[in-house]
N, C-alpha and C. Protein backbone atom coordinates (compact mmCIF):
# COMPACT_ATOMS: atom_id res chain seq x y z
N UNK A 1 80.06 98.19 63.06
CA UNK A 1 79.28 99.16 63.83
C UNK A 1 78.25 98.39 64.62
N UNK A 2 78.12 98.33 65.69
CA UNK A 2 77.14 98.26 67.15
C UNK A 2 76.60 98.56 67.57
N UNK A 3 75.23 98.98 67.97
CA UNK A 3 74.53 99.81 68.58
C UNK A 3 74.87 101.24 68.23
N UNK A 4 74.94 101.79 67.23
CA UNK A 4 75.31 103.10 66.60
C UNK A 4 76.78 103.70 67.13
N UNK A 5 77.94 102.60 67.50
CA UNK A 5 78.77 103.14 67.81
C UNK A 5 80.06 103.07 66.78
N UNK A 6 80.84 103.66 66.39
CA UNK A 6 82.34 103.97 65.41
C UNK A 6 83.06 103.52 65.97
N UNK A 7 84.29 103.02 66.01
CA UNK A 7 85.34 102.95 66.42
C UNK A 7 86.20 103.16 65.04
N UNK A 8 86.69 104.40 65.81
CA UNK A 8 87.85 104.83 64.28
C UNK A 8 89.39 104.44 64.94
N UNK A 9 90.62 104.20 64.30
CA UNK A 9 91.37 103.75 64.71
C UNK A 9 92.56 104.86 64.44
N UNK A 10 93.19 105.75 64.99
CA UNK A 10 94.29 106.89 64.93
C UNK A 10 96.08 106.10 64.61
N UNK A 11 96.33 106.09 63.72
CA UNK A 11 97.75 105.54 63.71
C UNK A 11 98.61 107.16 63.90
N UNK A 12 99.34 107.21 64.01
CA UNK A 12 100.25 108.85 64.56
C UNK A 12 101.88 108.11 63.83
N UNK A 13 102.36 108.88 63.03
CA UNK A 13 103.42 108.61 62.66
C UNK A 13 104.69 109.64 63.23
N UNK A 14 105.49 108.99 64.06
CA UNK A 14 106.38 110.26 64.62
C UNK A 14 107.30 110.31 63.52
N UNK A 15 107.79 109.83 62.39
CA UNK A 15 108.65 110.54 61.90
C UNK A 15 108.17 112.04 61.06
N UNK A 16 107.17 112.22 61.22
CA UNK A 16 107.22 113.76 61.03
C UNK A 16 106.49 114.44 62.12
N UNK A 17 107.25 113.98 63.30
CA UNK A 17 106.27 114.70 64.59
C UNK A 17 107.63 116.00 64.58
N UNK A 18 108.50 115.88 64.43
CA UNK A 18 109.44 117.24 64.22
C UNK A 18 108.32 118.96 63.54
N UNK A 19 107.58 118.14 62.35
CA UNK A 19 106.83 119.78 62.28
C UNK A 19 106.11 120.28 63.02
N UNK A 20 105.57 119.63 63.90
CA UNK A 20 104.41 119.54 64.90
C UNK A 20 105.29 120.30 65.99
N UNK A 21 104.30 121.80 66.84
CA UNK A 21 104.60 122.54 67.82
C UNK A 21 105.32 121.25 68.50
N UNK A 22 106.33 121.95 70.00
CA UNK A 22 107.02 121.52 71.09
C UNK A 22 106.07 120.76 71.66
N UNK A 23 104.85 120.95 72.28
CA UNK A 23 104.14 121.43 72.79
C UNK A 23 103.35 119.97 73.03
N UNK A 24 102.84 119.83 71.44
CA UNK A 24 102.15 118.76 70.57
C UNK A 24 103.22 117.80 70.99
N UNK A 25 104.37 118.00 70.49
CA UNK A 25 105.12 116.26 70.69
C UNK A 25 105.12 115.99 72.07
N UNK A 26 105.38 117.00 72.50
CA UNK A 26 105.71 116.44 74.41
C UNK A 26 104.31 115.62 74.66
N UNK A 27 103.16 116.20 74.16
CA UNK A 27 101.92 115.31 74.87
C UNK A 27 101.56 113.89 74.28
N UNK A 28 101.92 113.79 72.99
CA UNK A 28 102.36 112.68 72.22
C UNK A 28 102.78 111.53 72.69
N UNK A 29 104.37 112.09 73.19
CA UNK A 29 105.23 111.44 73.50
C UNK A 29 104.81 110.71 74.76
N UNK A 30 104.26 111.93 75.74
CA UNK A 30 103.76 111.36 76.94
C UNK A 30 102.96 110.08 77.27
N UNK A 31 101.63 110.20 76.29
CA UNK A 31 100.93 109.59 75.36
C UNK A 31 101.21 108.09 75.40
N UNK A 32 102.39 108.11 74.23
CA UNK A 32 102.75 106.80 74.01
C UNK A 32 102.94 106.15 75.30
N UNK A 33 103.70 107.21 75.85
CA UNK A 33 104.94 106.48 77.12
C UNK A 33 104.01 105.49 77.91
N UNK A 34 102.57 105.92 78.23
CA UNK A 34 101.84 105.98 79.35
C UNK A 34 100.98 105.16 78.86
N UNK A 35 100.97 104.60 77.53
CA UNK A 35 100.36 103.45 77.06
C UNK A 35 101.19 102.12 77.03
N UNK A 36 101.97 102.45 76.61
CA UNK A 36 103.31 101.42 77.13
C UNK A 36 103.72 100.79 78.08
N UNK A 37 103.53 101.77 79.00
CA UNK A 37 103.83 101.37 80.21
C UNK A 37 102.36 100.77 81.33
N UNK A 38 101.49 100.63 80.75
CA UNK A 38 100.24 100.76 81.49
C UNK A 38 99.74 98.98 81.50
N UNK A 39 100.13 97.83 80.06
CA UNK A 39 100.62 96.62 79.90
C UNK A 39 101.48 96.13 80.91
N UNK A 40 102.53 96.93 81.05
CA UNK A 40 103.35 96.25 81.90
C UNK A 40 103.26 96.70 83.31
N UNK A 41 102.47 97.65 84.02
CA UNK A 41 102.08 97.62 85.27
C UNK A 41 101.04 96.51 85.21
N UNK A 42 100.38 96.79 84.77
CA UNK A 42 99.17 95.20 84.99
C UNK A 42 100.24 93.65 85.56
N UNK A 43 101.12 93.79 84.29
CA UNK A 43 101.33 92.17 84.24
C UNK A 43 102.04 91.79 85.56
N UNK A 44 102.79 93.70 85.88
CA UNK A 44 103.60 92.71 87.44
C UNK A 44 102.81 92.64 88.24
N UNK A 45 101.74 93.61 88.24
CA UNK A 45 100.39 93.93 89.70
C UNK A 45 99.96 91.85 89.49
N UNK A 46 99.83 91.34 88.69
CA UNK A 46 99.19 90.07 88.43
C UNK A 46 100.55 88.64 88.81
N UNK A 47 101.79 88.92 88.38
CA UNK A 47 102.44 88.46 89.06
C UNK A 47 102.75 88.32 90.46
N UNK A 48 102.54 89.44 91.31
CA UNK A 48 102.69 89.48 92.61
C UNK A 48 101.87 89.16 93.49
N UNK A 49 100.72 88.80 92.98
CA UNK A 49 99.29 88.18 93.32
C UNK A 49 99.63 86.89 92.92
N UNK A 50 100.22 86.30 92.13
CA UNK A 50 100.92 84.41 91.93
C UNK A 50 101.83 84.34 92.99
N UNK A 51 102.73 85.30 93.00
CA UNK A 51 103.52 84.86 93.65
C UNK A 51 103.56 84.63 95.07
N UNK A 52 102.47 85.54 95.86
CA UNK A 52 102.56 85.40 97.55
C UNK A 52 102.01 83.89 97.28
């Protein structure tokens, strides 16, 4: 703890994201996707800046 700040850490287990509303997984899912993918926009935006 830092200057009165928490950092709590959320692990999400999808194998029981099935009980969880439609609703809930779709934003989840989205979620992940868009974290995933957010690493690998960087790394090419940084490649293409080496490469010119």
């Amino acid at each position: 703890v830092h200057d009165d700040t928490i950092f709590i850490k959320i692990m999400i287990s999808f194998g029981d994201i099935r009980k969880m509303p439609m609703r809930i997984q779709q934003i989840l899912i989205k979620q992940e996707t868009e974290q995933k993918a957010q690493p690998q926009q960087i790394q090419r935006e940084g490649e293409a800046l080496f490469s010119q």
